[in-house]
N, C-alpha and C. Protein backbone atom coordinates (compact mmCIF):
# COMPACT_ATOMS: atom_id res chain seq x y z
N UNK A 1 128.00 146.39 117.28
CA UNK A 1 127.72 145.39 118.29
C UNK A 1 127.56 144.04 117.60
N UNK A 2 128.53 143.23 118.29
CA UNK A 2 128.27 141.69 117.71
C UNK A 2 126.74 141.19 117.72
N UNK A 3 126.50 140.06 117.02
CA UNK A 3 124.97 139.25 117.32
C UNK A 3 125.49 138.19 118.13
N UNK A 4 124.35 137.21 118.89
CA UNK A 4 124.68 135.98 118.93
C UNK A 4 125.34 135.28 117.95
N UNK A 5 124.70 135.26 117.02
CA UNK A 5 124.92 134.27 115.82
C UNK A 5 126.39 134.22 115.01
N UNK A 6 127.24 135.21 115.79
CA UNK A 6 128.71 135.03 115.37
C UNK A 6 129.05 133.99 116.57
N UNK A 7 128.69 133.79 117.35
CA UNK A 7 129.48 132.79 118.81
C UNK A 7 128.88 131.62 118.21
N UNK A 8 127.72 131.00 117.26
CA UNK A 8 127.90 130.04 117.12
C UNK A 8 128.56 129.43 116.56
N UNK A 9 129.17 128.19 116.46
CA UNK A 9 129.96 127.37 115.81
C UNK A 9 129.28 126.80 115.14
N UNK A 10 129.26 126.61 113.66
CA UNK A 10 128.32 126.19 112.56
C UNK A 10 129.22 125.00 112.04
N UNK A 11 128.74 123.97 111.84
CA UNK A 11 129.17 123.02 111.39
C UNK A 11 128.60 122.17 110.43
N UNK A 12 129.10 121.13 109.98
CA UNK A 12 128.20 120.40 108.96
C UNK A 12 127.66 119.15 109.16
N UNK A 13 127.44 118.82 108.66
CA UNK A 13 126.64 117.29 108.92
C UNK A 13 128.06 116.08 109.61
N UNK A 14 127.72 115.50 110.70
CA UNK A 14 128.97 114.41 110.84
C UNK A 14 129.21 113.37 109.56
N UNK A 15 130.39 112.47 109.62
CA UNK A 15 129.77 111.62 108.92
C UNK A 15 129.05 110.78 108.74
N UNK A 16 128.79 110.14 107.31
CA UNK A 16 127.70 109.48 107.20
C UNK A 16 127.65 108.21 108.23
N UNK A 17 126.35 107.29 108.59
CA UNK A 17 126.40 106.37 109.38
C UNK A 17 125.78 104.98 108.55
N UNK A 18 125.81 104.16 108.25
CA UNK A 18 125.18 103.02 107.83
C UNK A 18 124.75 102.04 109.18
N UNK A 19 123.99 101.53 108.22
CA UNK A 19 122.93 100.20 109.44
C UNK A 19 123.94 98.68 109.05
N UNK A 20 124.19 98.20 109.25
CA UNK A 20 125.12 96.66 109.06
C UNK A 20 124.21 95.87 109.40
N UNK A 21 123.69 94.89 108.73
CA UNK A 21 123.33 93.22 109.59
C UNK A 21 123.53 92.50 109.27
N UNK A 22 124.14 90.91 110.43
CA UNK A 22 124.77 90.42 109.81
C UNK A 22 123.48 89.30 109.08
N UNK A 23 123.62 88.70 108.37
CA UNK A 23 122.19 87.53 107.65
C UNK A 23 122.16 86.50 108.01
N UNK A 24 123.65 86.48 109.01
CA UNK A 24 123.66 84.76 109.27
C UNK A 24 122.99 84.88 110.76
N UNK A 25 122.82 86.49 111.67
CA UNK A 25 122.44 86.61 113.32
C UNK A 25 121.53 87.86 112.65
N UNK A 26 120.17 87.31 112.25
CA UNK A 26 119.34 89.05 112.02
C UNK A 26 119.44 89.61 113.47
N UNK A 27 119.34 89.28 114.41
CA UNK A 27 119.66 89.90 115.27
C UNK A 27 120.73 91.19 115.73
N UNK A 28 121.91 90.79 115.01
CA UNK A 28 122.87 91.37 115.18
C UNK A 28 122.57 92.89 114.08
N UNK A 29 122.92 93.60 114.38
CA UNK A 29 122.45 94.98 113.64
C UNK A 29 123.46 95.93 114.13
N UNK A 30 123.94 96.91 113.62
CA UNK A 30 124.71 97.54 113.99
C UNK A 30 124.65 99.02 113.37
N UNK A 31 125.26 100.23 113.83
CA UNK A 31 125.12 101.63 113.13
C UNK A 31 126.90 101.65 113.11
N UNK A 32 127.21 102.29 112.10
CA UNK A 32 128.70 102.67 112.00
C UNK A 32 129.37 103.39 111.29
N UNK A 33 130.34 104.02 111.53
CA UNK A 33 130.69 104.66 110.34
C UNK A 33 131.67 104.00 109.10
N UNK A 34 131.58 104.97 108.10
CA UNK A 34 132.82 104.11 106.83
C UNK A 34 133.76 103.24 107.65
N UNK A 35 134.32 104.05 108.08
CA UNK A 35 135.68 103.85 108.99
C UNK A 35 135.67 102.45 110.11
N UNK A 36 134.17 102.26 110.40
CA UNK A 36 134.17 101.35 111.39
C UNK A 36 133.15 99.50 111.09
N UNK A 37 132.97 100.07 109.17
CA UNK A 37 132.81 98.75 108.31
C UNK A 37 133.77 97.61 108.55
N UNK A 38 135.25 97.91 108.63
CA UNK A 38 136.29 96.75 108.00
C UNK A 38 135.88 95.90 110.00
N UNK A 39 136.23 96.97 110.97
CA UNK A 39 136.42 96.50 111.69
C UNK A 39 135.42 95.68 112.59
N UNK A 40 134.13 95.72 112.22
CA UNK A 40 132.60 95.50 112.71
C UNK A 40 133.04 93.56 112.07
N UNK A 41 133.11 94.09 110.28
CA UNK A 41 132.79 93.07 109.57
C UNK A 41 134.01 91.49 110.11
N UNK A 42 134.75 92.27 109.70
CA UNK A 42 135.89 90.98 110.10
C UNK A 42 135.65 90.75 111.94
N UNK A 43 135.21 91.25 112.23
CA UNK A 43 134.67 91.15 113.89
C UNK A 43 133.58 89.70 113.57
N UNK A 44 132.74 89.79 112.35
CA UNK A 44 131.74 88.67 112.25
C UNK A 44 132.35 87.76 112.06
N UNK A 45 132.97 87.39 110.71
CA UNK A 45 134.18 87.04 110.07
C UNK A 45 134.68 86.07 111.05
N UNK A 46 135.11 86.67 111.94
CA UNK A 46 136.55 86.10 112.85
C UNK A 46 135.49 85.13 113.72
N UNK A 47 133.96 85.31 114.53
CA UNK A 47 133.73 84.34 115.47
C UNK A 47 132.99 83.39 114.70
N UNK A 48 133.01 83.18 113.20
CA UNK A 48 133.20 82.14 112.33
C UNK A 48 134.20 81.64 111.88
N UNK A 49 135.46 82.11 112.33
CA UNK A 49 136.43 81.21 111.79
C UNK A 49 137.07 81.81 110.80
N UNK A 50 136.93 82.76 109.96
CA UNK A 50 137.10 83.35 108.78
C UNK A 50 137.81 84.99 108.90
N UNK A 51 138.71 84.75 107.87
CA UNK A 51 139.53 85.69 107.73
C UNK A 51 139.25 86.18 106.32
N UNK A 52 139.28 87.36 105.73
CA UNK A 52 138.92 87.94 104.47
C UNK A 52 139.24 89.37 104.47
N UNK A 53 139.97 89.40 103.01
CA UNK A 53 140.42 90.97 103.04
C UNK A 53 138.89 91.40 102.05
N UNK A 54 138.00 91.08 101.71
CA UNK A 54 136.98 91.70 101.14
C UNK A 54 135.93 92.64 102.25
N UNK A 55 136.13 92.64 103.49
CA UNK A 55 135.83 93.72 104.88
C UNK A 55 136.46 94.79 104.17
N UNK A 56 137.64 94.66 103.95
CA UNK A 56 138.19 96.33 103.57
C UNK A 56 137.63 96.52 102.45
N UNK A 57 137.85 95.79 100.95
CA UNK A 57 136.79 95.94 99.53
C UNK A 57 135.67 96.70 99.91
N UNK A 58 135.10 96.02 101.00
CA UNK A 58 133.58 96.37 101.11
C UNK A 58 133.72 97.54 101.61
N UNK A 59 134.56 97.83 103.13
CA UNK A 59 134.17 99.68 103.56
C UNK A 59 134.61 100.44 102.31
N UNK A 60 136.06 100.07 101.85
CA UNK A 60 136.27 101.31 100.73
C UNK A 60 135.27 101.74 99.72
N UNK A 61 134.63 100.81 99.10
CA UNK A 61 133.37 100.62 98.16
C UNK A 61 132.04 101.47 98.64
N UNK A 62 131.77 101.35 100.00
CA UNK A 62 131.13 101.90 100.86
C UNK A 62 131.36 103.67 101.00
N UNK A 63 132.78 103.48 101.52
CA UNK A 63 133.30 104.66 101.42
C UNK A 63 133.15 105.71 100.28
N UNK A 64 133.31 104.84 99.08
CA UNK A 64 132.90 105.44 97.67
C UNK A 64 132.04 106.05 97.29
N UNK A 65 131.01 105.46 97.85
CA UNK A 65 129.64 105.64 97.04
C UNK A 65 129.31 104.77 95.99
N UNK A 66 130.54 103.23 95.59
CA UNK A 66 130.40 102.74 94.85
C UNK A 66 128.85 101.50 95.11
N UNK A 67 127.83 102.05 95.32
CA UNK A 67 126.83 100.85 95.83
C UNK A 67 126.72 99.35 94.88
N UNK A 68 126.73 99.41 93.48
CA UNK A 68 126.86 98.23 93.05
C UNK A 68 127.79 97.42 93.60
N UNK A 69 129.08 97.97 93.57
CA UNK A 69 130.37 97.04 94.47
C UNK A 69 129.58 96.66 95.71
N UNK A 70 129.36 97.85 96.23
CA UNK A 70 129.21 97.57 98.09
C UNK A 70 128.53 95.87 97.95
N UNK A 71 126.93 96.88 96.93
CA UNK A 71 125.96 95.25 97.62
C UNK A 71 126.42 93.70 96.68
N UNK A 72 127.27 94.26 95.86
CA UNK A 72 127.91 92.72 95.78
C UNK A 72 129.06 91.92 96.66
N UNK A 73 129.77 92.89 97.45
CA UNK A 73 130.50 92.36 98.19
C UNK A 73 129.83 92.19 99.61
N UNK A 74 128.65 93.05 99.89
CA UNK A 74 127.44 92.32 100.98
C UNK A 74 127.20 91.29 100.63
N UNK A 75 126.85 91.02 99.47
CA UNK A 75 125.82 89.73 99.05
C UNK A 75 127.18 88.58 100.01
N UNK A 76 128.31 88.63 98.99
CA UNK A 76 129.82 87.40 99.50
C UNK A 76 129.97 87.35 100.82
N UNK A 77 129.83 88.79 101.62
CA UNK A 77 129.55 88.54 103.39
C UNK A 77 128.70 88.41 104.03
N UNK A 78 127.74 88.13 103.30
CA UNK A 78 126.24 87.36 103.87
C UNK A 78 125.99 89.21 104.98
N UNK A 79 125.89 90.12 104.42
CA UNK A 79 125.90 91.05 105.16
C UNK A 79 124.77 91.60 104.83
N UNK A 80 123.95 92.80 105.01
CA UNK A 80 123.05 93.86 104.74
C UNK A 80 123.45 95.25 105.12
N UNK A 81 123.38 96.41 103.98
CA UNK A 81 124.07 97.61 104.47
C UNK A 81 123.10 98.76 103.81
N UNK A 82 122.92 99.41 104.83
CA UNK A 82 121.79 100.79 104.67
C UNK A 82 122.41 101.85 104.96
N UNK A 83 121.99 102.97 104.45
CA UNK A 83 122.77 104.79 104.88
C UNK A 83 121.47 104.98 105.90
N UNK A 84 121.84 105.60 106.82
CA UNK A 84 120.67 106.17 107.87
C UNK A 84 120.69 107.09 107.80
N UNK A 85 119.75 107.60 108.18
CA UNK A 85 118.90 109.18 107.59
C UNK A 85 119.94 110.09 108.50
């Protein structure tokens, strides 16, 4: 006789999520994934006027695990970036 515990579907953790803010609107705060860094950032980027391929630098870096990169290319986008629990 089967158990329950074969019908569940076991899965793993989603992916990771980070906190974004931008430094120039503390207000502005955001949760996102790797994937949704380039497009958040150049979202700031753009209603200043500004275009920059360092949005992508930064998610891939992000993406990495490379954190020295990340928070130096935060520091150049006036950004703030946290992993959430």
């Amino acid at each position: 006789m089967k158990t329950l515990s074969c019908l569940i579907r076991r899965t793993g953790p989603g992916p990771a999520t980070y906190v974004l803010t931008d430094r120039l609107h503390r207000e502005r705060s955001v949760r996102v994934t790797a994937d949704e860094i380039t497009v958040t950032v150049s979202s700031w980027l753009e209603q200043l006027g500004v275009h920059s391929a360092l949005a992508d630098d930064f998610a891939r870096t992000v993406r990495e695990g490379d954190w020295a990169g990340a928070h130096a290319l935060a520091e150049a986008l006036s950004v703030d970036v946290a992993v959430t629990a």
